[in-house]
PDB file of N, CA and C in Angstrom:
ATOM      1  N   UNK A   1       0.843  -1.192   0.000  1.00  0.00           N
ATOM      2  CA  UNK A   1       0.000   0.000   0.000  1.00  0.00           C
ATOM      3  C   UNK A   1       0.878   1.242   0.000  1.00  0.00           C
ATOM      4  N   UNK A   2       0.594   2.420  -1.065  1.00  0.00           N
ATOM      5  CA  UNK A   2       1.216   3.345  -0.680  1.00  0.00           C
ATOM      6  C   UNK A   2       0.770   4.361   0.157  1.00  0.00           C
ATOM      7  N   UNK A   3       1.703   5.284   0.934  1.00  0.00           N
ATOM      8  CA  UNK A   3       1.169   5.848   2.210  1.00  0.00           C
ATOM      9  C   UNK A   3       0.318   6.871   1.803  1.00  0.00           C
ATOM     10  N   UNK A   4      -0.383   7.033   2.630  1.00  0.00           N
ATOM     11  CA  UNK A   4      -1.345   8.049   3.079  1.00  0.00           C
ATOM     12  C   UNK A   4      -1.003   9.355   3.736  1.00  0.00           C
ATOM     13  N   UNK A   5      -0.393   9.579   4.667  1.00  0.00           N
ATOM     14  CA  UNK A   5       0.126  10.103   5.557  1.00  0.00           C
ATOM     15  C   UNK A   5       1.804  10.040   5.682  1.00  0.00           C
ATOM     16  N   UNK A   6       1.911  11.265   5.822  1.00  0.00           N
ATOM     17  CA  UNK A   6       3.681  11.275   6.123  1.00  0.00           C
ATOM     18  C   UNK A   6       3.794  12.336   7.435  1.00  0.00           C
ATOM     19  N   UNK A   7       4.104  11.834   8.384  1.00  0.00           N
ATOM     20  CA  UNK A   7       4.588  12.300   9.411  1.00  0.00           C
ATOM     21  C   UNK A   7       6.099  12.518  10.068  1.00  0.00           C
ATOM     22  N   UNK A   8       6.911  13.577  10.297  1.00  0.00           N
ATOM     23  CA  UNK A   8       7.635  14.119  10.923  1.00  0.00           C
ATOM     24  C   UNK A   8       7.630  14.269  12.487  1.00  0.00           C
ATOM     25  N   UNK A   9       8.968  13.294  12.263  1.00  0.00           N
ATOM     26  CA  UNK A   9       9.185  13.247  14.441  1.00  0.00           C
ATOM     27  C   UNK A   9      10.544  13.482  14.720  1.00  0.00           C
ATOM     28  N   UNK A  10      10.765  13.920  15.833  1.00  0.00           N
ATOM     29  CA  UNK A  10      11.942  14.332  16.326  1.00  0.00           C
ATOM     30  C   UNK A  10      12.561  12.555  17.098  1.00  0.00           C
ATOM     31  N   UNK A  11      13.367  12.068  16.357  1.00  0.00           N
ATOM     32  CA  UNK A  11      14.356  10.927  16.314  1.00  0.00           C
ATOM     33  C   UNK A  11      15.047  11.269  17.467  1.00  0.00           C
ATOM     34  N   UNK A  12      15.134  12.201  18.107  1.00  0.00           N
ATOM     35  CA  UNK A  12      16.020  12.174  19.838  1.00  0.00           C
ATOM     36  C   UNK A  12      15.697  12.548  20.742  1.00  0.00           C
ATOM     37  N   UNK A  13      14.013  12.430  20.539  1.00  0.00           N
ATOM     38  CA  UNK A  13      13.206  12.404  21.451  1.00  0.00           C
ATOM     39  C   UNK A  13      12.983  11.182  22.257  1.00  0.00           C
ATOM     40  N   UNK A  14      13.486  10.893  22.860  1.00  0.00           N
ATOM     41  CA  UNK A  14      12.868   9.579  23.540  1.00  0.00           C
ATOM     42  C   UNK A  14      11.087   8.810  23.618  1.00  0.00           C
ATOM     43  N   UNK A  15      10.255  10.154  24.053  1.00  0.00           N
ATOM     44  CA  UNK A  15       8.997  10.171  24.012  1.00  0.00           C
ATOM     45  C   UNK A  15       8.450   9.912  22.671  1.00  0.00           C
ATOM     46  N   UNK A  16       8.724  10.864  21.528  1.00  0.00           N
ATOM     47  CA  UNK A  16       8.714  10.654  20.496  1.00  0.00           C
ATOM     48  C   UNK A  16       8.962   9.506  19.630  1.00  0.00           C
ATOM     49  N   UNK A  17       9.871   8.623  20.006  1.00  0.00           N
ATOM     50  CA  UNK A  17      10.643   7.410  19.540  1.00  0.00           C
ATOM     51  C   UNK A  17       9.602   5.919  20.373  1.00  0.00           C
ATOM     52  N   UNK A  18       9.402   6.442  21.691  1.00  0.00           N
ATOM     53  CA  UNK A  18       8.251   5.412  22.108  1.00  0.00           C
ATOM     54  C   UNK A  18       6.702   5.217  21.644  1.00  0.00           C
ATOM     55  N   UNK A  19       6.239   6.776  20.753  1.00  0.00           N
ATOM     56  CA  UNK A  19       5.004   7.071  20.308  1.00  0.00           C
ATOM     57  C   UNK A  19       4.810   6.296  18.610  1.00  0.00           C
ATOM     58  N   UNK A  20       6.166   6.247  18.173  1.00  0.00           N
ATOM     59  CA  UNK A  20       6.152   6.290  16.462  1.00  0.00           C
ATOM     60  C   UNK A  20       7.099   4.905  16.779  1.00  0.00           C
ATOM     61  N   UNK A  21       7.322   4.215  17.568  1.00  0.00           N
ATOM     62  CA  UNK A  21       7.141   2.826  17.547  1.00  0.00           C
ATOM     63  C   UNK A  21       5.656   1.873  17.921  1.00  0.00           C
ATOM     64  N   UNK A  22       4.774   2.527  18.767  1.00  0.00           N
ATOM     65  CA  UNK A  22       3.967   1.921  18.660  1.00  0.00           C
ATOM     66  C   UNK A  22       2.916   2.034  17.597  1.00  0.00           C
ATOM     67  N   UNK A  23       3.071   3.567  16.946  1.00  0.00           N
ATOM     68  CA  UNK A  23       2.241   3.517  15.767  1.00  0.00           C
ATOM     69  C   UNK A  23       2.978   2.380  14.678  1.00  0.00           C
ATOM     70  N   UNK A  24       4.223   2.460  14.367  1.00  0.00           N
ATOM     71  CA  UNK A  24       4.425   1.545  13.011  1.00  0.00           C
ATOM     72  C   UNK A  24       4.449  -0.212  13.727  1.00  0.00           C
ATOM     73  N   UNK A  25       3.847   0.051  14.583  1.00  0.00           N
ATOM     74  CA  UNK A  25       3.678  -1.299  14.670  1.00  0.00           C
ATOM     75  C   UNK A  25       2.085  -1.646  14.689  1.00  0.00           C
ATOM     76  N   UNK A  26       1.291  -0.912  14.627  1.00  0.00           N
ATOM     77  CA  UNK A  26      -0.225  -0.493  14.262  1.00  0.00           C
ATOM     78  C   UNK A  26      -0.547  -0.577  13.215  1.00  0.00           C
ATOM     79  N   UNK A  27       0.333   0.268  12.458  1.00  0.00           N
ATOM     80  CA  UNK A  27       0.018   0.684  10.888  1.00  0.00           C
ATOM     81  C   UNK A  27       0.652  -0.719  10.306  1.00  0.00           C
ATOM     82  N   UNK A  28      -0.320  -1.389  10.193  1.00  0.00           N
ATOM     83  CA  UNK A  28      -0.089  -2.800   9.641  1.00  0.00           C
ATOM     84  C   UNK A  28      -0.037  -2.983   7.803  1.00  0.00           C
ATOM     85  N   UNK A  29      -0.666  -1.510   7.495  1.00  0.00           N
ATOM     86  CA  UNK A  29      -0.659  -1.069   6.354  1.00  0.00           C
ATOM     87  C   UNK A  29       0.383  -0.645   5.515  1.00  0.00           C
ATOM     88  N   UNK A  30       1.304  -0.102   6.096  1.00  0.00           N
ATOM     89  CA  UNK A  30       2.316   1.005   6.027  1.00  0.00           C
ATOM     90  C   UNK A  30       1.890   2.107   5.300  1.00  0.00           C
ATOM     91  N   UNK A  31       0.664   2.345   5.551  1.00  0.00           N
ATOM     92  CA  UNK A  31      -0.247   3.586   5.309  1.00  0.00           C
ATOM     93  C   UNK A  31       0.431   5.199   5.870  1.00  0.00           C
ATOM     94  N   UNK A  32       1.485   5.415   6.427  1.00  0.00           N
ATOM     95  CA  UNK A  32       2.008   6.350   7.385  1.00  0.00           C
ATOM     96  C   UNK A  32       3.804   6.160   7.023  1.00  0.00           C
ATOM     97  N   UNK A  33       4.147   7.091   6.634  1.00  0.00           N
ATOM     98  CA  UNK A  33       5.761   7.646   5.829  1.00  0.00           C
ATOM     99  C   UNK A  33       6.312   7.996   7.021  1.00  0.00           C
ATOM    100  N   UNK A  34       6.864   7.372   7.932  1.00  0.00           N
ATOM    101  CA  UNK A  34       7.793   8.640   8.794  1.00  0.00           C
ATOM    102  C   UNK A  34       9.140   9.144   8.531  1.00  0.00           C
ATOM    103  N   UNK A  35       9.284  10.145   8.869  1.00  0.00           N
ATOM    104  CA  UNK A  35      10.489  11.359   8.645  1.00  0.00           C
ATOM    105  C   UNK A  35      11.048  11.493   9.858  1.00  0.00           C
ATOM    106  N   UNK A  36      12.456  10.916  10.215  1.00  0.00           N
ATOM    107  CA  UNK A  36      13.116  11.301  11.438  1.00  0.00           C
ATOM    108  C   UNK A  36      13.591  12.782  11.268  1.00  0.00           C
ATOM    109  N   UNK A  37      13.250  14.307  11.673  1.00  0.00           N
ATOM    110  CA  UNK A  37      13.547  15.278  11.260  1.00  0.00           C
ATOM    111  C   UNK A  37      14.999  15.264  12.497  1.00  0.00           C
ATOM    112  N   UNK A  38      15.485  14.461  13.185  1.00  0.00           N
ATOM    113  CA  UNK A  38      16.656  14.786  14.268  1.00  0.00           C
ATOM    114  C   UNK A  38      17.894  15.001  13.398  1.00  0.00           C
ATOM    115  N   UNK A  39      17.828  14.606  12.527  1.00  0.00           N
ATOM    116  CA  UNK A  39      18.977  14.608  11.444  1.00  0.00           C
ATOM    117  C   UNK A  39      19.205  15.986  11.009  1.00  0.00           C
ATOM    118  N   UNK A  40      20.181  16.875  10.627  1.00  0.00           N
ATOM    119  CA  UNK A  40      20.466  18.052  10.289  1.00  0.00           C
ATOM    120  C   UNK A  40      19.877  18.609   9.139  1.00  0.00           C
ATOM    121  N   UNK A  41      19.607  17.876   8.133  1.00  0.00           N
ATOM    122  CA  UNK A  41      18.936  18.430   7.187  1.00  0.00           C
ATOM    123  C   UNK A  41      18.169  16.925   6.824  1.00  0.00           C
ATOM    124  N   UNK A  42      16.949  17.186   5.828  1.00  0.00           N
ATOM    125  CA  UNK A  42      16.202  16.988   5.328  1.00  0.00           C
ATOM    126  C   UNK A  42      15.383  16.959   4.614  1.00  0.00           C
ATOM    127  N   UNK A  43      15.457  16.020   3.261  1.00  0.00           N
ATOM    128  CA  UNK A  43      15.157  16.598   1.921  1.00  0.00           C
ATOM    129  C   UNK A  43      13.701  16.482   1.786  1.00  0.00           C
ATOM    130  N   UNK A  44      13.329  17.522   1.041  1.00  0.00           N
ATOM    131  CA  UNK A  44      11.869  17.401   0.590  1.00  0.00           C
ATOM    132  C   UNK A  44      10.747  17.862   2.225  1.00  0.00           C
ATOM    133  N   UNK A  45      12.237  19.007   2.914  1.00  0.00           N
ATOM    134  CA  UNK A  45      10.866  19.164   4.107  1.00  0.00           C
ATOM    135  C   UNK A  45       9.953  20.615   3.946  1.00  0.00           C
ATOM    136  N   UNK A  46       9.170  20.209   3.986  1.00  0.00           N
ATOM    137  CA  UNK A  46       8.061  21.250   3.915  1.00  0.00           C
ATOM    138  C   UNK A  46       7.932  22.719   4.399  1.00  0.00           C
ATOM    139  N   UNK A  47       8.283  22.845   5.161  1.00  0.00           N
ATOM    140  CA  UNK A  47       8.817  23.856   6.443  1.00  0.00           C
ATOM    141  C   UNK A  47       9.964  23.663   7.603  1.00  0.00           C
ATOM    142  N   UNK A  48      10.432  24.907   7.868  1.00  0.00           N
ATOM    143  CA  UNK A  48      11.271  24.980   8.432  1.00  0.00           C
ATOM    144  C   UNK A  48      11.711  23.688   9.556  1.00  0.00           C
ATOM    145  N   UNK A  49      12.749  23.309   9.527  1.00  0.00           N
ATOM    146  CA  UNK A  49      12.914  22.007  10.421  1.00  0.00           C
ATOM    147  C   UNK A  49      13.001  22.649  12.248  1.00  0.00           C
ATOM    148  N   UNK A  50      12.861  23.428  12.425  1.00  0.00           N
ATOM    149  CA  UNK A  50      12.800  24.172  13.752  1.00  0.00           C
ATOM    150  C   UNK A  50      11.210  24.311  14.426  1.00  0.00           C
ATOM    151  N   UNK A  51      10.829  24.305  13.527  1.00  0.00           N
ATOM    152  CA  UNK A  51       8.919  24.495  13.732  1.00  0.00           C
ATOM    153  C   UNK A  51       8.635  23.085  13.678  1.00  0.00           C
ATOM    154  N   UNK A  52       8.979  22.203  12.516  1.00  0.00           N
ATOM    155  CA  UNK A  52       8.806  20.659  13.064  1.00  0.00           C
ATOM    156  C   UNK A  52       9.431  20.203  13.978  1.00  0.00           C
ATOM    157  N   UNK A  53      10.507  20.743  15.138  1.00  0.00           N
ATOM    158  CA  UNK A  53      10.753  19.946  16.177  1.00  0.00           C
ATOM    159  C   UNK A  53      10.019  20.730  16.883  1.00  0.00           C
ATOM    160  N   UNK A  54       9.433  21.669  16.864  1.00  0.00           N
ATOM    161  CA  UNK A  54       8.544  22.386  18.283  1.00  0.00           C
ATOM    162  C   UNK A  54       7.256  21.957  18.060  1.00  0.00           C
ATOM    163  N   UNK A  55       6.788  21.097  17.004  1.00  0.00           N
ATOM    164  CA  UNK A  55       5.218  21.324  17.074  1.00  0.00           C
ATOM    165  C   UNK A  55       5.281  19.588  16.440  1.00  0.00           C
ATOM    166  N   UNK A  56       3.877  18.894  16.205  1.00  0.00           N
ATOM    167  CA  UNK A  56       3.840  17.618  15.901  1.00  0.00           C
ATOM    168  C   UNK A  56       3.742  17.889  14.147  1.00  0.00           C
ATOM    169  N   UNK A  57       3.883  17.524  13.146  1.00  0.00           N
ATOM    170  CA  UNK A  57       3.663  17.902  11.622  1.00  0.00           C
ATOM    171  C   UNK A  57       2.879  16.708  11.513  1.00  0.00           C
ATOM    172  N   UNK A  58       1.931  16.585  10.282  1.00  0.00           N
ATOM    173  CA  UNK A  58       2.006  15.592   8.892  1.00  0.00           C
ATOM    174  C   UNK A  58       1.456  16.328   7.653  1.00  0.00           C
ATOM    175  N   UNK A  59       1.585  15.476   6.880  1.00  0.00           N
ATOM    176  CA  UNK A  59       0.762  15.454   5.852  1.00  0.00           C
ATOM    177  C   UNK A  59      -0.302  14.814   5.198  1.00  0.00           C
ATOM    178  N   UNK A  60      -1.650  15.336   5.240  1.00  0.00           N
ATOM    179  CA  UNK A  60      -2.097  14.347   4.658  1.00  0.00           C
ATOM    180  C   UNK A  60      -3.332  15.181   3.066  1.00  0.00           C
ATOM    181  N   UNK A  61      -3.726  14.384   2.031  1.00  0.00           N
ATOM    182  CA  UNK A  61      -3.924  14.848   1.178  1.00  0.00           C
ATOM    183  C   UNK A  61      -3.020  16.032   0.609  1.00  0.00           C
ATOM    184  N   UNK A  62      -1.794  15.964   0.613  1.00  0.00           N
ATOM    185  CA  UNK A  62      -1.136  17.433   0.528  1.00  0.00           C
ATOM    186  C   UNK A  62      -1.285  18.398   1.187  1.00  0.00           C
ATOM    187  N   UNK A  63      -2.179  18.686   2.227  1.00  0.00           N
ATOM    188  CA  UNK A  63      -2.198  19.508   3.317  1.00  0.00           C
ATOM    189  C   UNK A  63      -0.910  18.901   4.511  1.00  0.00           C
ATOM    190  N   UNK A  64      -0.510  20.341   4.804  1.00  0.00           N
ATOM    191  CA  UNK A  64       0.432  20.282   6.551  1.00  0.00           C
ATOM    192  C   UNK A  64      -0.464  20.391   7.792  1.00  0.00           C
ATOM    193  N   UNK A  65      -0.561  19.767   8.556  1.00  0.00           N
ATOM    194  CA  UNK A  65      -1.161  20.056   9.403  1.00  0.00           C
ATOM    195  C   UNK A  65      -0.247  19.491  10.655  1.00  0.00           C
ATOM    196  N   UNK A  66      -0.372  20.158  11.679  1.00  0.00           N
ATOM    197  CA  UNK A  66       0.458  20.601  12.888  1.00  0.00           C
ATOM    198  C   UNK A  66      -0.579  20.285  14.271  1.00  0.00           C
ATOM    199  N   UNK A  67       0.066  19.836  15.248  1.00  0.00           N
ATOM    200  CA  UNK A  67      -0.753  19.741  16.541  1.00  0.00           C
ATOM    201  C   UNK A  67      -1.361  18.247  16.828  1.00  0.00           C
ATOM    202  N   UNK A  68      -2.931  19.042  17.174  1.00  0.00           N
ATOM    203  CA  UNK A  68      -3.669  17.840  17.435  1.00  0.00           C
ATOM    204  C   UNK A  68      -4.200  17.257  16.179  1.00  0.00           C
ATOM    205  N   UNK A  69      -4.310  17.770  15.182  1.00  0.00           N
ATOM    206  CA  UNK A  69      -4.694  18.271  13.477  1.00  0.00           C
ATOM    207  C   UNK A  69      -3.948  17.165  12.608  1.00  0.00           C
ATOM    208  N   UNK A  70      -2.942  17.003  13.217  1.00  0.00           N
ATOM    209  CA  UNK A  70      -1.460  15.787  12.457  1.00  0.00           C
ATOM    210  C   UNK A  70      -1.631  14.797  13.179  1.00  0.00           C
ATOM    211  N   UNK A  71      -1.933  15.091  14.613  1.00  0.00           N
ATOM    212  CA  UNK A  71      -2.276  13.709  15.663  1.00  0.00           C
ATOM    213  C   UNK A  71      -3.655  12.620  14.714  1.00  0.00           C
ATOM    214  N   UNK A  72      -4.469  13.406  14.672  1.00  0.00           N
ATOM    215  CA  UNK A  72      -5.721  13.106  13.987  1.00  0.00           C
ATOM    216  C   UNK A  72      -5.319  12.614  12.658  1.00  0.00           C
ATOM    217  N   UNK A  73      -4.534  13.199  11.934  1.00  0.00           N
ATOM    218  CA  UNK A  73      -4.729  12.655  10.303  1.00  0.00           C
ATOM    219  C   UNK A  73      -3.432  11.083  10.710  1.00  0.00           C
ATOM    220  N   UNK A  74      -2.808  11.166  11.509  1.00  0.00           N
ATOM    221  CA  UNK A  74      -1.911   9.832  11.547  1.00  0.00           C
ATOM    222  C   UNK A  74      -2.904   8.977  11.913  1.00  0.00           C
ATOM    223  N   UNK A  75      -3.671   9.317  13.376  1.00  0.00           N
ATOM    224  CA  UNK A  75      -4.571   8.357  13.277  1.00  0.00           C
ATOM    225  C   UNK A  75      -5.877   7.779  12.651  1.00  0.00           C
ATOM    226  N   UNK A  76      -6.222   8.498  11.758  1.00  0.00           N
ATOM    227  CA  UNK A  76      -7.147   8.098  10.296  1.00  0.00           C
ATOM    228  C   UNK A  76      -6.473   7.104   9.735  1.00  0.00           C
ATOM    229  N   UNK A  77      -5.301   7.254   9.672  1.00  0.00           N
ATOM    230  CA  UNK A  77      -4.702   6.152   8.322  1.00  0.00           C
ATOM    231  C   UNK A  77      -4.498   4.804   8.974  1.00  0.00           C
ATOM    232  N   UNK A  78      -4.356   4.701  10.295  1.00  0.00           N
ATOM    233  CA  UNK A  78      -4.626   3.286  10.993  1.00  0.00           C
ATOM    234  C   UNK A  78      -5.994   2.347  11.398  1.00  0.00           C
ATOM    235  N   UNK A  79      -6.350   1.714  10.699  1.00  0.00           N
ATOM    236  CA  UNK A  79      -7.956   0.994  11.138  1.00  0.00           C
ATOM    237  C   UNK A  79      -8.006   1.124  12.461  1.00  0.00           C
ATOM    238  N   UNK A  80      -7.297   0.751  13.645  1.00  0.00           N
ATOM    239  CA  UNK A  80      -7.531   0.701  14.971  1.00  0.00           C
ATOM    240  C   UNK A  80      -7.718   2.227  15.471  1.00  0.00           C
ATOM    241  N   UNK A  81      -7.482   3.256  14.979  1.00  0.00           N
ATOM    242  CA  UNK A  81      -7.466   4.810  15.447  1.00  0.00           C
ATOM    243  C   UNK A  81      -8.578   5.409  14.274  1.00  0.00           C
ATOM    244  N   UNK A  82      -8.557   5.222  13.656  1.00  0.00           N
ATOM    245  CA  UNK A  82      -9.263   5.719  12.529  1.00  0.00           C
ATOM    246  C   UNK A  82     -10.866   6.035  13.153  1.00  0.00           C
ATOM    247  N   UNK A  83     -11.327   5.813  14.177  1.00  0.00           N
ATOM    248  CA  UNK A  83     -12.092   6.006  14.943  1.00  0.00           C
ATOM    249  C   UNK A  83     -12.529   7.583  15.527  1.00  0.00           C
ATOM    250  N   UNK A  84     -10.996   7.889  15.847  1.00  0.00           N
ATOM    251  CA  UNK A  84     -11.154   8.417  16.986  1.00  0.00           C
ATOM    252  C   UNK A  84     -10.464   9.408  15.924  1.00  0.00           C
ATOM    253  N   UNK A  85      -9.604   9.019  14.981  1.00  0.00           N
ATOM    254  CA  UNK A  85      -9.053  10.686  13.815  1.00  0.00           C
ATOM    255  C   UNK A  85     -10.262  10.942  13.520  1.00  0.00           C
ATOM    256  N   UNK A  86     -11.631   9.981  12.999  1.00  0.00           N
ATOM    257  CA  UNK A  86     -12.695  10.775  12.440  1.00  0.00           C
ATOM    258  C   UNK A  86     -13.649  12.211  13.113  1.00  0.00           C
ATOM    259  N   UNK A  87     -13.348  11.261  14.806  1.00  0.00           N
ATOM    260  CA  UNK A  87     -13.654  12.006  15.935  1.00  0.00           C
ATOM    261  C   UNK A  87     -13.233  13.426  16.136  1.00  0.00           C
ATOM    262  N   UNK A  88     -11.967  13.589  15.474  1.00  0.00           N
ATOM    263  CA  UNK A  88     -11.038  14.558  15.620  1.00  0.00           C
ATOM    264  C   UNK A  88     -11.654  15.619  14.787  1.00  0.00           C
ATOM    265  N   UNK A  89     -12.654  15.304  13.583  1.00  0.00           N
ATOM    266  CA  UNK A  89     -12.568  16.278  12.685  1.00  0.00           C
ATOM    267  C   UNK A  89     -14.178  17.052  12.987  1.00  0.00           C
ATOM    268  N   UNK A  90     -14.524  16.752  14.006  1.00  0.00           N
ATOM    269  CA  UNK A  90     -15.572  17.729  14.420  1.00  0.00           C
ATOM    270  C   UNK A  90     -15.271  18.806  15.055  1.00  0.00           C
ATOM    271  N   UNK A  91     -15.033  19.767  14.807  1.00  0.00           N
ATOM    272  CA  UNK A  91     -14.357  21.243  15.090  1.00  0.00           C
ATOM    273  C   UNK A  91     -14.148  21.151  16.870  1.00  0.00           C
ATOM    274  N   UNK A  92     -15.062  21.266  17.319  1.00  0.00           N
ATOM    275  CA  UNK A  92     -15.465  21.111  18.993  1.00  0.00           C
ATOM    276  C   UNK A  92     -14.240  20.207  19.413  1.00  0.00           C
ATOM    277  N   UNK A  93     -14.398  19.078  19.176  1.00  0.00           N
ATOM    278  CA  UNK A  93     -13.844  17.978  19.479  1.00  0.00           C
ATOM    279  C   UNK A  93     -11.680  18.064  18.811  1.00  0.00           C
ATOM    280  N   UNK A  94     -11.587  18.573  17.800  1.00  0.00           N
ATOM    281  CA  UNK A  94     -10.698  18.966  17.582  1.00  0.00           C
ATOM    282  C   UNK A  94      -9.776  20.105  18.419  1.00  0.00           C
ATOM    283  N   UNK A  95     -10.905  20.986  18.730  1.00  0.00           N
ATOM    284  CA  UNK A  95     -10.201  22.305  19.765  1.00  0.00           C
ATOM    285  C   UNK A  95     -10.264  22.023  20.644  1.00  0.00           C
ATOM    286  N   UNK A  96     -10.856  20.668  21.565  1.00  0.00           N
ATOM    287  CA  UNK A  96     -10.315  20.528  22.754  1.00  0.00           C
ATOM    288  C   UNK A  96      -9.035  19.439  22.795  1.00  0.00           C
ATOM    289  N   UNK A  97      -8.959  18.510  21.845  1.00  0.00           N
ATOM    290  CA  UNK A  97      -7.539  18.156  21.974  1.00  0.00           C
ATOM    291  C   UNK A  97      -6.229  19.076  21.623  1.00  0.00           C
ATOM    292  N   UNK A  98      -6.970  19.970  20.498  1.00  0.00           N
ATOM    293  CA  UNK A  98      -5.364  20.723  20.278  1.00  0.00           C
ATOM    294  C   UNK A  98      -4.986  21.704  21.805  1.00  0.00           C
ATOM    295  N   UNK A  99      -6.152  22.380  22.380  1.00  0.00           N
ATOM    296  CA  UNK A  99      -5.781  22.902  24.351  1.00  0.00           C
ATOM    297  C   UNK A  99      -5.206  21.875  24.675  1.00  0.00           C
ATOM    298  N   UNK A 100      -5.577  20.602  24.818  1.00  0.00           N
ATOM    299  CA  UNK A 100      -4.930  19.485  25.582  1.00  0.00           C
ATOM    300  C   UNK A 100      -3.277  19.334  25.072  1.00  0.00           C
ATOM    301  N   UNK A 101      -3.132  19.413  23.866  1.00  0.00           N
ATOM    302  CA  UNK A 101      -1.631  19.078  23.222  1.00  0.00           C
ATOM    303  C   UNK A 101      -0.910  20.329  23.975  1.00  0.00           C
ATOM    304  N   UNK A 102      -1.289  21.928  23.630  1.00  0.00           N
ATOM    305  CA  UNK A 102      -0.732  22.939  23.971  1.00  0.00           C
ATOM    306  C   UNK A 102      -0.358  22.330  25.172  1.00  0.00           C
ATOM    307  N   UNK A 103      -1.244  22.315  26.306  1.00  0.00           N
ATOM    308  CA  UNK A 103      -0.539  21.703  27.561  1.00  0.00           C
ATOM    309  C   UNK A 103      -0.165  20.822  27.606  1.00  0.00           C
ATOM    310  N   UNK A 104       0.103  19.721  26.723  1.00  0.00           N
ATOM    311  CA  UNK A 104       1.475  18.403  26.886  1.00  0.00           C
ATOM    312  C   UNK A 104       2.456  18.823  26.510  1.00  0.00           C
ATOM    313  N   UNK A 105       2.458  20.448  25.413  1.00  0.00           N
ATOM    314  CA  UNK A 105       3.859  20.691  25.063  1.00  0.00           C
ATOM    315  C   UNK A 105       4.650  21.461  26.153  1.00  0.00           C
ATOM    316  N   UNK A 106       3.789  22.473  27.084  1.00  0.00           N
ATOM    317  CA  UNK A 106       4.699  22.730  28.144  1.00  0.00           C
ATOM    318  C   UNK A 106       4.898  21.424  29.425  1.00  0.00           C
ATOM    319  N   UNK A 107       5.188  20.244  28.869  1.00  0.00           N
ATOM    320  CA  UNK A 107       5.338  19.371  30.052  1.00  0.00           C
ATOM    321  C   UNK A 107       6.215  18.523  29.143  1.00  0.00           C
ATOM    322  N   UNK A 108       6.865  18.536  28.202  1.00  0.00           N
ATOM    323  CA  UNK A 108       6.818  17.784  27.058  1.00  0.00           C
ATOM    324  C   UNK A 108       8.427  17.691  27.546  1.00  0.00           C
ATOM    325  N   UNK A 109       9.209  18.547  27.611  1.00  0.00           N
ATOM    326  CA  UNK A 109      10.972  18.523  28.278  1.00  0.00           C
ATOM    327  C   UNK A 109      10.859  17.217  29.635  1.00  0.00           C
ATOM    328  N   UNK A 110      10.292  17.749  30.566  1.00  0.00           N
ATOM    329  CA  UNK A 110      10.103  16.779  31.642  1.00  0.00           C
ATOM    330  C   UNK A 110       9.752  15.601  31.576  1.00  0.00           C
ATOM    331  N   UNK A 111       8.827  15.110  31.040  1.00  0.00           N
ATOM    332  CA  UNK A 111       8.259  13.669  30.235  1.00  0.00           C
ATOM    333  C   UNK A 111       9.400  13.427  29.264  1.00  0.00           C
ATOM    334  N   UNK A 112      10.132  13.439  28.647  1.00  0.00           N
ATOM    335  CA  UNK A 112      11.776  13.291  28.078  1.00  0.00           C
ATOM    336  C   UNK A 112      12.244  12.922  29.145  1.00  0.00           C
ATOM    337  N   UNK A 113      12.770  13.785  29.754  1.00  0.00           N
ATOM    338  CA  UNK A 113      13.775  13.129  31.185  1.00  0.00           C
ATOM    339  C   UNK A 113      13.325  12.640  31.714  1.00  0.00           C
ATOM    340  N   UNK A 114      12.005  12.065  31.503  1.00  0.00           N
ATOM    341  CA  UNK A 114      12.000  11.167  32.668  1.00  0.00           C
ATOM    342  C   UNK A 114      11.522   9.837  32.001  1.00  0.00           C
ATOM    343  N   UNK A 115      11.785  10.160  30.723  1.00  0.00           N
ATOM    344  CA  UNK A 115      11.581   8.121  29.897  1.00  0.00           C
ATOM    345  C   UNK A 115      12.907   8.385  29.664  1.00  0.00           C
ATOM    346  N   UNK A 116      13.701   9.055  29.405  1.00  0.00           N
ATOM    347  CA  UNK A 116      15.217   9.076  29.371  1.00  0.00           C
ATOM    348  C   UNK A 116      15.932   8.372  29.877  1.00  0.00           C
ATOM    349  N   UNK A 117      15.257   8.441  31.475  1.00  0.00           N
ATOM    350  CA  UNK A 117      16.179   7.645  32.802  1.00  0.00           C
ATOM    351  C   UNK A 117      16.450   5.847  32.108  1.00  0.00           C
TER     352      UNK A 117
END
C-alpha cells in the first residue's frame, strides 16, 4: 500500500521514539511515511525544520497540518485509530484536543527526562 500520511518526528526524542514505535507497529498497512527530522537536514521538508521539532507535523492529502490536526490525520490512516481521527474532525472535538496538546507541550521537556532515565 502506498502511504497516506507522512509524518515528521523528532528521532532524539525519547517520548517521540516510544510514540512512532507503537504507531508503526499499528500501521499494519504502512499507510504512514515517517520522517526522522533529528537529522540536520532533510530533503523534501516542507517547512522549516525548527517548527517541526517544536510542534507535531504531517501530511495528509497534501495539506500540513500541525498539533492535534497531524495527531488526527496519523490516526485516520490506521484501522484501529481511525475512529477516533474521524472524531477529531468535528471542530469542537478537535479544539479541545489541540488545548490538551498545547498543555502536553509545556510538560513535554520533563516527560523526556524522565523516559530518558
Amino acid at each position: 500500500m502506498q502511504h497516506t500520511v507522512t509524518v515528521w518526528y523528532d528521532g532524539a526524542c525519547p517520548l517521540c521514539l516510544k510514540e512512532i514505535a507503537f504507531m508503526r507497529r499499528i500501521d499494519r498497512h504502512n499507510a504512514i511515511e515517517f520522517v526522522d527530522i533529528s537529522e540536520n537536514s532533510v530533503e523534501n521538508c516542507p517547512i522549516d525544520r525548527a517548527q517541526l521539532l517544536a510542534r507535531f507535523h504531517a501530511k495528509e492529502n497534501g495539506e500540513i497540518l500541525s498539533g492535534a490536526a497531524a495527531f488526527a490525520a496519523m490516526w485516520r490512516a490506521v484501522p484501529m485509530l481511525r475512529p477516533l481521527g474521524k472524531l477529531a474532525q468535528i471542530p469542537a472535538v478537535l479544539w479541545l484536543l489541540e488545548r490538551a496538546y498545547r498543555i502536553f507541550l509545556r510538560y513535554r521537556p520533563h516527560l523526556q527526562r524522565l523516559i530518558a532515565r
